[in-house]
N, C-alpha and C. Protein backbone atom coordinates (compact mmCIF):
# COMPACT_ATOMS: atom_id res chain seq x y z
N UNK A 1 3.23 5.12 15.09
CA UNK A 1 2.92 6.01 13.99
C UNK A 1 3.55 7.37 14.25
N UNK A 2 4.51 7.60 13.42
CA UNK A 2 5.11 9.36 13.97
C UNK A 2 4.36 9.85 13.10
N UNK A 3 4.29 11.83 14.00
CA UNK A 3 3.60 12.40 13.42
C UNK A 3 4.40 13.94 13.63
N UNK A 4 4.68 14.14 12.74
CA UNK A 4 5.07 15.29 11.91
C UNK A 4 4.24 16.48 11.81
N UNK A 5 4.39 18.19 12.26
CA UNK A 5 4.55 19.17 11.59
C UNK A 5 5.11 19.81 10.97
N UNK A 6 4.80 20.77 10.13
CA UNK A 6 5.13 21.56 9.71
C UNK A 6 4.48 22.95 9.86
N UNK A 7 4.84 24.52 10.02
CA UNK A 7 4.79 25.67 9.14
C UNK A 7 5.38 26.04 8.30
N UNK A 8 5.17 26.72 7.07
CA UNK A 8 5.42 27.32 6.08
C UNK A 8 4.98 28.93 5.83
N UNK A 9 6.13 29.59 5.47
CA UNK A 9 5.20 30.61 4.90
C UNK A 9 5.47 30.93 3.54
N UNK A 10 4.23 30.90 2.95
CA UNK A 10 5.14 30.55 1.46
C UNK A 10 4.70 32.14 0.64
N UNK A 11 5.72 32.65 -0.19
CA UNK A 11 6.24 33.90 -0.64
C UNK A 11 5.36 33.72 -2.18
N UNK A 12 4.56 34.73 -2.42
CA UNK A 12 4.44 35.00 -3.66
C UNK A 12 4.67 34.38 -4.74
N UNK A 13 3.98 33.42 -5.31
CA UNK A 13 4.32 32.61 -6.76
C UNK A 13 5.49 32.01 -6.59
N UNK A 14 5.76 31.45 -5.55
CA UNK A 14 7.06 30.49 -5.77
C UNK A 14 6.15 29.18 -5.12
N UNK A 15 6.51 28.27 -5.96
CA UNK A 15 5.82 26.59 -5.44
C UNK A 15 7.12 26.14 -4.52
N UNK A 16 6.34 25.78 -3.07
CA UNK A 16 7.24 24.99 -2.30
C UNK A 16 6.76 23.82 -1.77
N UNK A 17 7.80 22.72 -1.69
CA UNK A 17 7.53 21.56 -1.57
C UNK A 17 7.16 21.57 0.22
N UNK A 18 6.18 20.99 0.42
CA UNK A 18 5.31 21.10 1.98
C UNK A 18 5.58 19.83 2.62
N UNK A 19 5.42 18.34 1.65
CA UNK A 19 5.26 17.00 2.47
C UNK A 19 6.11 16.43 1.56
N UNK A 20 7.34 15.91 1.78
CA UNK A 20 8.37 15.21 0.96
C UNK A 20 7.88 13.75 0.86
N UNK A 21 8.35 12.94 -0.18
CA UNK A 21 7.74 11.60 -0.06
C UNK A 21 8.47 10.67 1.08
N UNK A 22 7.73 9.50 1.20
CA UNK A 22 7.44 8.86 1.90
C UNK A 22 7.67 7.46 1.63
N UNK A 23 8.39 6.36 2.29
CA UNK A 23 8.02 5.00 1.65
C UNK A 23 6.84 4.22 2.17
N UNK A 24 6.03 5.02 3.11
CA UNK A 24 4.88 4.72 3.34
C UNK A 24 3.67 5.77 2.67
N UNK A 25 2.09 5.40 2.83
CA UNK A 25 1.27 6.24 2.55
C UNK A 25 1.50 7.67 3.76
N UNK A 26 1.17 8.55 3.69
CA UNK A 26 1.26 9.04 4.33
C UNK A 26 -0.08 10.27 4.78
N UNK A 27 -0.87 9.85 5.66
CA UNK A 27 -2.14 10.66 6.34
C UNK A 27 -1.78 12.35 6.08
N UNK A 28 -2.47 13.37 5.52
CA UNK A 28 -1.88 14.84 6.02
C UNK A 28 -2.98 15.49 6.02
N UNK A 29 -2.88 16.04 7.08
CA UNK A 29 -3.70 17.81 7.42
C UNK A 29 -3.40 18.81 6.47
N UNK A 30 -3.95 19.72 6.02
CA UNK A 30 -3.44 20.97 5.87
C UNK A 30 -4.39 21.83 6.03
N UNK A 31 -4.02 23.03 6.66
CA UNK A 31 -4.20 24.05 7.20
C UNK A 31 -3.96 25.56 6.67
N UNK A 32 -4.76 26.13 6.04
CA UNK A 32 -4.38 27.46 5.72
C UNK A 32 -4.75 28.32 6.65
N UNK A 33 -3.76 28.62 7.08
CA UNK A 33 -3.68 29.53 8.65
C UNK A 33 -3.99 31.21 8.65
N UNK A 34 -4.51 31.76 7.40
CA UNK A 34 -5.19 33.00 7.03
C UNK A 34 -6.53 33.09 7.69
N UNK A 35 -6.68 33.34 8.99
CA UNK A 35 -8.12 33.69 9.35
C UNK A 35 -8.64 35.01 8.81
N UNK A 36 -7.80 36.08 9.37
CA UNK A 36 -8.49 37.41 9.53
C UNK A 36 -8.41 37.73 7.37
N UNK A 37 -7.50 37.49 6.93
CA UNK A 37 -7.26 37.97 5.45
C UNK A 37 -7.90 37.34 4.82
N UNK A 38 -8.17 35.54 4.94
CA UNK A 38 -8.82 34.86 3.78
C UNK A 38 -7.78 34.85 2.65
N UNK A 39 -7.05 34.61 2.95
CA UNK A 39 -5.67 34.50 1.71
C UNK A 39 -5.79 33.15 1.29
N UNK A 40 -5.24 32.97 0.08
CA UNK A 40 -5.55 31.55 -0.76
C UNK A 40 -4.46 30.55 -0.92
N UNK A 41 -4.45 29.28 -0.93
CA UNK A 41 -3.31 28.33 -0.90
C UNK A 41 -3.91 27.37 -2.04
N UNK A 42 -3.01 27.02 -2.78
CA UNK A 42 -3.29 26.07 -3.82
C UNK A 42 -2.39 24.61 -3.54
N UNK A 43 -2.38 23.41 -3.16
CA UNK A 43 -1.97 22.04 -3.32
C UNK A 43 -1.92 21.42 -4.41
N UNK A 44 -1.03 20.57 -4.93
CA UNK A 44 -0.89 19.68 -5.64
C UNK A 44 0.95 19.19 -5.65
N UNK A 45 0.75 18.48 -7.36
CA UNK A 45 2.12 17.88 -7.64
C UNK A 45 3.14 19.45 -7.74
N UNK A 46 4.17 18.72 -8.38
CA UNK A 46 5.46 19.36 -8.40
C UNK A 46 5.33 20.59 -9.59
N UNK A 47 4.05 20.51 -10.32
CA UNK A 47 3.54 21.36 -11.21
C UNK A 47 2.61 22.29 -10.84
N UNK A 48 2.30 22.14 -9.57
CA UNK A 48 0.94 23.20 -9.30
C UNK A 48 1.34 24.61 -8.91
N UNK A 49 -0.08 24.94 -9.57
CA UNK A 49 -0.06 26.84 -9.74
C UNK A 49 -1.58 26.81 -9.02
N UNK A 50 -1.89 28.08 -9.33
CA UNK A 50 -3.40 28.88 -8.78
C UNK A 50 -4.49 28.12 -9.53
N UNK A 51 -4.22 28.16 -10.88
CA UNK A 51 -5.14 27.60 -12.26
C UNK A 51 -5.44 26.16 -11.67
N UNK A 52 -4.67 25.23 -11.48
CA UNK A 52 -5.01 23.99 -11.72
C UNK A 52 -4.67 22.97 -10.09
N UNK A 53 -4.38 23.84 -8.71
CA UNK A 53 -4.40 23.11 -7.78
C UNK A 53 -5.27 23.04 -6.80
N UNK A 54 -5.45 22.54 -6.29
CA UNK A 54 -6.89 21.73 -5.00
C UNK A 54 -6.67 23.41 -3.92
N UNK A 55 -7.86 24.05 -3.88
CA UNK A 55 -7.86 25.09 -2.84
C UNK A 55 -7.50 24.63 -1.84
N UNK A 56 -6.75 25.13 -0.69
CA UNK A 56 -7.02 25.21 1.13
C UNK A 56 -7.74 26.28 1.14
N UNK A 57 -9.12 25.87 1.70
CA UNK A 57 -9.52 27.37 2.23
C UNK A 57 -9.41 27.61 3.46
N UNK A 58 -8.94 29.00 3.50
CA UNK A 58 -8.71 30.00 4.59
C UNK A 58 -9.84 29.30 5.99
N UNK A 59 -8.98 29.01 7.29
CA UNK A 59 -9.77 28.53 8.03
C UNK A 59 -9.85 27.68 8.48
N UNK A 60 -10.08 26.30 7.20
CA UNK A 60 -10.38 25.14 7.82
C UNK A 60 -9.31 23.85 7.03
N UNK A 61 -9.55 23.26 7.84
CA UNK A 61 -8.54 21.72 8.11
C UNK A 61 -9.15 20.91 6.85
N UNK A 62 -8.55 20.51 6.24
CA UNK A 62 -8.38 19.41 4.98
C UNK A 62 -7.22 18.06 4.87
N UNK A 63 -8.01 17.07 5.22
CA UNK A 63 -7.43 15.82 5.46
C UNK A 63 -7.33 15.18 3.82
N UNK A 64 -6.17 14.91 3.54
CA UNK A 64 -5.85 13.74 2.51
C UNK A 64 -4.76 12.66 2.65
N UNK A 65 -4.90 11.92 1.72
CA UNK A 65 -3.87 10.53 1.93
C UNK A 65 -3.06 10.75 0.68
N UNK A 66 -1.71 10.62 1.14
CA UNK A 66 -0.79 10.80 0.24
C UNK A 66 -0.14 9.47 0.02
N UNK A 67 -0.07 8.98 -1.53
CA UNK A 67 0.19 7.63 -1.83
C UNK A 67 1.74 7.58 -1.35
N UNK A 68 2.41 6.48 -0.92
CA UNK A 68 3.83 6.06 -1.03
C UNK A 68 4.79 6.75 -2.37
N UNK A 69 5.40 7.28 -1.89
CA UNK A 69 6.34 8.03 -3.06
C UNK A 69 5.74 9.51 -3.52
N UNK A 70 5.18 9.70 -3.19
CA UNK A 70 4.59 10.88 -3.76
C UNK A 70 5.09 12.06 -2.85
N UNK A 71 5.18 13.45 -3.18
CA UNK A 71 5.24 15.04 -2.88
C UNK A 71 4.22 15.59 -3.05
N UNK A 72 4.04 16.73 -1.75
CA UNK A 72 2.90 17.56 -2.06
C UNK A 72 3.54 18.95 -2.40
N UNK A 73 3.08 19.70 -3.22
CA UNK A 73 3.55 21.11 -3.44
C UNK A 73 2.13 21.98 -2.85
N UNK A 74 2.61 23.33 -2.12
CA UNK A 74 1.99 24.42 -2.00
C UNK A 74 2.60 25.83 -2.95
N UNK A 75 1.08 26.79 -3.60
CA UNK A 75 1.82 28.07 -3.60
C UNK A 75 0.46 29.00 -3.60
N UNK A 76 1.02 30.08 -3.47
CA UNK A 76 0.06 31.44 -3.30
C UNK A 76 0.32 32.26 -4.63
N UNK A 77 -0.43 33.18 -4.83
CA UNK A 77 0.08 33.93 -5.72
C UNK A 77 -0.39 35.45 -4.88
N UNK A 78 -0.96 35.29 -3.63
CA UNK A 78 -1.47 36.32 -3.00
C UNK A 78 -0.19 37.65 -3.19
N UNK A 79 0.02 39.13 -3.20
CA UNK A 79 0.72 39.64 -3.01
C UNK A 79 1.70 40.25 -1.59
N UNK A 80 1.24 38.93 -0.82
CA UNK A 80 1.89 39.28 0.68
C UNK A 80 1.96 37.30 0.81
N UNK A 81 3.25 37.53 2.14
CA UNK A 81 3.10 35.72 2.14
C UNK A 81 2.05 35.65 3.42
N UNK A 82 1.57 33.69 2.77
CA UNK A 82 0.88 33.42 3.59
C UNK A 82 1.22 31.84 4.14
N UNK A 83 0.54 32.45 5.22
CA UNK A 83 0.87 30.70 6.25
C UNK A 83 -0.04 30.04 6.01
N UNK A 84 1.13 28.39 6.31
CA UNK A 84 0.54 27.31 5.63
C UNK A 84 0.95 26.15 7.00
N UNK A 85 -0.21 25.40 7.25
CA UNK A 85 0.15 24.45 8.70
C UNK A 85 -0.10 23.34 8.43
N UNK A 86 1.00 22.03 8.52
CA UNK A 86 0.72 20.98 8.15
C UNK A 86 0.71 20.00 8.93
N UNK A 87 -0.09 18.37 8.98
CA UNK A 87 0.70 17.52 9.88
C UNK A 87 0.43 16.29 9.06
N UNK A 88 1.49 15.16 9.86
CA UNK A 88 1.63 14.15 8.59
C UNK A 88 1.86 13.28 9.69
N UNK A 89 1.04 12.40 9.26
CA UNK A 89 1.06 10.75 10.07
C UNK A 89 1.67 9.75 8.83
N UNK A 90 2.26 8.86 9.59
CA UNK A 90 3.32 7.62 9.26
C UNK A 90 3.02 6.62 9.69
N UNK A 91 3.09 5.28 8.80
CA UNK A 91 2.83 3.96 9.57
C UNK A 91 4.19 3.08 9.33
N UNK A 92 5.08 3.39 10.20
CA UNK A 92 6.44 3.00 10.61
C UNK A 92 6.60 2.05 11.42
């Protein structure tokens, strides 16, 4: 099973792609790495904004399963960038 990180630091209202697809499911962490600020991270598809994507909150670890073929997008709209920590398991 490989396993994959990532950091990100993702810039002000720009959506960036975090976990590229996969021809397997693929296990992922994510991590919003804002302790001391509490800065905000939003997840989803290739459409997600602040309004309509799955919080990371500041702090703590959030496990999901990402179907075969699928992308995850991150973005902030915070006015400073914020870090984003990922890891991704594979069944290869």
């Amino acid at each position: 099973m490989p396993v994959k990180t990532y950091a990100y630091t993702l810039e002000t209202g720009i959506r960036q792609l975090v976990v590229p697809a996969d021809v397997e499911p693929q296990g992922v962490s994510l991590h919003n790495h804002e302790h001391a600020l509490s800065r905000e991270i939003f997840v989803g598809n290739s459409e997600v904004t602040a309004n309509n994507g799955m919080h990371a909150v500041a702090t703590e670890t959030s496990i999901i399963t990402l179907p075969a073929g699928d992308e995850l997008y991150a973005i902030s709209e915070e006015s400073a960038d914020v870090e984003l920590r990922i890891m991704v398991v594979t069944r290869h």
